[in-house]
C-alpha atoms as a PDB file:
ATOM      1  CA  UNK A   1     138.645 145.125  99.226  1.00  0.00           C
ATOM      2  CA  UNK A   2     136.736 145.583  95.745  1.00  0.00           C
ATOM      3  CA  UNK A   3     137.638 142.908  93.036  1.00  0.00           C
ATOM      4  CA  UNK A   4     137.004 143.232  89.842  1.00  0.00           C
ATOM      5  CA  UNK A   5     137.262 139.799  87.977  1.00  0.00           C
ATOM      6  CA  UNK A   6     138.090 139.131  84.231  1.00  0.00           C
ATOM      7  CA  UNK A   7     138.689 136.178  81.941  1.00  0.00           C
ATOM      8  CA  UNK A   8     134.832 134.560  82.489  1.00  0.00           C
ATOM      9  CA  UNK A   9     134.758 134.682  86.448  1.00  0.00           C
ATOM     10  CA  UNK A  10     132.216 135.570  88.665  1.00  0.00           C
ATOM     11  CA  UNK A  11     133.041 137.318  92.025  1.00  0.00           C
ATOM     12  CA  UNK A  12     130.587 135.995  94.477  1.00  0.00           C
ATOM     13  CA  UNK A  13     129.333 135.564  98.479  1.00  0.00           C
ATOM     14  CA  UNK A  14     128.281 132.544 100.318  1.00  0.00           C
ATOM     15  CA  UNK A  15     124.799 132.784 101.687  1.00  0.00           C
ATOM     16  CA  UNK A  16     124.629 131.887 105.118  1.00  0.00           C
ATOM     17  CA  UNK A  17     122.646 128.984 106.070  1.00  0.00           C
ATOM     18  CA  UNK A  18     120.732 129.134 109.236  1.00  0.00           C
ATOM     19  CA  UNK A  19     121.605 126.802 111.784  1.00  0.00           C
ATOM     20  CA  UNK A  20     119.262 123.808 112.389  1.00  0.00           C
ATOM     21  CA  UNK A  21     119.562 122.447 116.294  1.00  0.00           C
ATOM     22  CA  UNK A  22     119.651 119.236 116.249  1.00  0.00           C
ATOM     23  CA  UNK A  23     118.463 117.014 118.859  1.00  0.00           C
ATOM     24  CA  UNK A  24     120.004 113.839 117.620  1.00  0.00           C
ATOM     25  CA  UNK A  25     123.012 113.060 119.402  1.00  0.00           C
ATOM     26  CA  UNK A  26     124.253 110.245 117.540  1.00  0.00           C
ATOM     27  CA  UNK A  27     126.538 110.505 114.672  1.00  0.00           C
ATOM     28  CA  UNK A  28     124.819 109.072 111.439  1.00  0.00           C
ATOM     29  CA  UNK A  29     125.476 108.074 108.205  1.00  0.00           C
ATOM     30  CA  UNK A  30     124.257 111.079 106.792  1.00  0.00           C
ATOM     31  CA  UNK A  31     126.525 113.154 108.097  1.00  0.00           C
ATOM     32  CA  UNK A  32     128.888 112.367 105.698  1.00  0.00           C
ATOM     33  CA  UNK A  33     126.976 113.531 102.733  1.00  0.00           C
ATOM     34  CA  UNK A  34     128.098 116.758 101.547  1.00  0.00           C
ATOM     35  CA  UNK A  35     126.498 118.919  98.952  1.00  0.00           C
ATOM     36  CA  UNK A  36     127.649 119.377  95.466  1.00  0.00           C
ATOM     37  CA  UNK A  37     126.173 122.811  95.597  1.00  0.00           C
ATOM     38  CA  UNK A  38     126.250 125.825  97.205  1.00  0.00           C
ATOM     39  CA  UNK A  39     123.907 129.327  97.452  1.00  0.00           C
ATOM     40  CA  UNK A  40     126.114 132.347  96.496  1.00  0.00           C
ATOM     41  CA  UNK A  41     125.292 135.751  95.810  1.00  0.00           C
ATOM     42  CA  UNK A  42     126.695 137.815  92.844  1.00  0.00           C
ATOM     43  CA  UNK A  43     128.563 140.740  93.148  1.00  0.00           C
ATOM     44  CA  UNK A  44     130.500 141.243  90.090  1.00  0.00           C
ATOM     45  CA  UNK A  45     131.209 139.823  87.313  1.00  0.00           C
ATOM     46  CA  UNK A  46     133.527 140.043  84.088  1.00  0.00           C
ATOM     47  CA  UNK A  47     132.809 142.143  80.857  1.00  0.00           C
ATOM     48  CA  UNK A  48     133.104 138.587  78.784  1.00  0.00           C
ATOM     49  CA  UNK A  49     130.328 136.359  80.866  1.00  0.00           C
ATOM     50  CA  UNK A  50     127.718 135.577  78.628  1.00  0.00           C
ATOM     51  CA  UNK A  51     124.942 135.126  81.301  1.00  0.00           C
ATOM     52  CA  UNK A  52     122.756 137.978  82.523  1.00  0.00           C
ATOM     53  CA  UNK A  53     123.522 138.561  85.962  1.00  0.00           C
ATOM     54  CA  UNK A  54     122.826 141.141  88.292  1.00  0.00           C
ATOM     55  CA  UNK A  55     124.180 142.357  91.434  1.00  0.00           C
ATOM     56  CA  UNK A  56     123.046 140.511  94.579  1.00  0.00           C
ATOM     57  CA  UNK A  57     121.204 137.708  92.593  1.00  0.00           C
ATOM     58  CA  UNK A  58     121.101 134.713  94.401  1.00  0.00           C
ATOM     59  CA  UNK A  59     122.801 131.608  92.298  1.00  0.00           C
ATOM     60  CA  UNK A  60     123.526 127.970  92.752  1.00  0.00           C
ATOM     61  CA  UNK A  61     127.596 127.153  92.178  1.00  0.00           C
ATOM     62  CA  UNK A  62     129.255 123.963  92.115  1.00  0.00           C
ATOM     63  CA  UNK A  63     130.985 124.229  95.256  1.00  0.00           C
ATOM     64  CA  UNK A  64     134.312 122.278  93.627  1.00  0.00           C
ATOM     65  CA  UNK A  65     134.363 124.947  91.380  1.00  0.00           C
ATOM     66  CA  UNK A  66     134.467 127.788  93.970  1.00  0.00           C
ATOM     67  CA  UNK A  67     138.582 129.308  94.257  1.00  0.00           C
ATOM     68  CA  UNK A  68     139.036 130.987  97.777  1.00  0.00           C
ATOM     69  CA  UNK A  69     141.551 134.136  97.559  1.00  0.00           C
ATOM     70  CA  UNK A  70     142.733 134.918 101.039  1.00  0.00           C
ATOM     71  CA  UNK A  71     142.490 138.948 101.973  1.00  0.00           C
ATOM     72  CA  UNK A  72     144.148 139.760 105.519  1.00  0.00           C
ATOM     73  CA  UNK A  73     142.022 137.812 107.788  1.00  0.00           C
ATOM     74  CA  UNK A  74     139.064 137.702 105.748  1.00  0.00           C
ATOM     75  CA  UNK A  75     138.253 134.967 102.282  1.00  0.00           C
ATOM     76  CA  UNK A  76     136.959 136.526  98.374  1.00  0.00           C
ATOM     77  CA  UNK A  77     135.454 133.785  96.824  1.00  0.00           C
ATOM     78  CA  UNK A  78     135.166 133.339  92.427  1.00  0.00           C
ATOM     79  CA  UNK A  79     134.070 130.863  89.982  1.00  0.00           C
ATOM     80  CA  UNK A  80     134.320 130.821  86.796  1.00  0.00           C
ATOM     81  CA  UNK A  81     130.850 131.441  85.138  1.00  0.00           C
ATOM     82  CA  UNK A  82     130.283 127.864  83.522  1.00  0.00           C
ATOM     83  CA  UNK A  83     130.420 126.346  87.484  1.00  0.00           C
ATOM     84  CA  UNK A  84     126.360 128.690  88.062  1.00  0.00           C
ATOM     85  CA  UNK A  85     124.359 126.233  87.291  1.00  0.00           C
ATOM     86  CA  UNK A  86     121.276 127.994  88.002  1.00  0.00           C
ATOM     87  CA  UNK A  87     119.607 131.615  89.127  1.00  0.00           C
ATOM     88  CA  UNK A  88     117.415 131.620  92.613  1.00  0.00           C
ATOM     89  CA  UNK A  89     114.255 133.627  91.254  1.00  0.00           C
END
């Protein structure tokens, strides 16, 4: 499905996070932390953002700000652009 978003939003891509094995077999208390942030990758964008993006730059989103818009049995994923809070470069 292509999207093409409007009113400030950013259509982006999660960035997949290798695995880490973990040998410890004990539940700790850092397991509960969760990240604020996310990795994303662009892929479009509306005519009215004011930052320069480009397609398949890798960015760092607030994940709370992150809407999910479910597509058969697959997930697009926006945000509008004030939740980028920084450019991977």
């Amino acid at each position: 499905m292509k999207l093409k978003p409007h009113n400030k939003y950013v259509w982006i891509k999660p960035i997949q996070e290798e695995e880490k094995e973990d040998s410890n077999k004990f539940f700790m208390p850092q397991d509960l932390v969760t990240n604020l942030h996310y990795f994303y990758e662009v892929l479009d964008w509306s005519n009215d953002c004011t930052l320069k993006l480009k397609a398949k730059e890798k960015v760092v989103v607030l994940k709370n700000m992150v809407e999910e818009i479910k597509d058969g049995d697959s997930f697009l994923y926006v945000c509008p652009e004030s939740a980028i809070i920084a450019t991977i470069i």
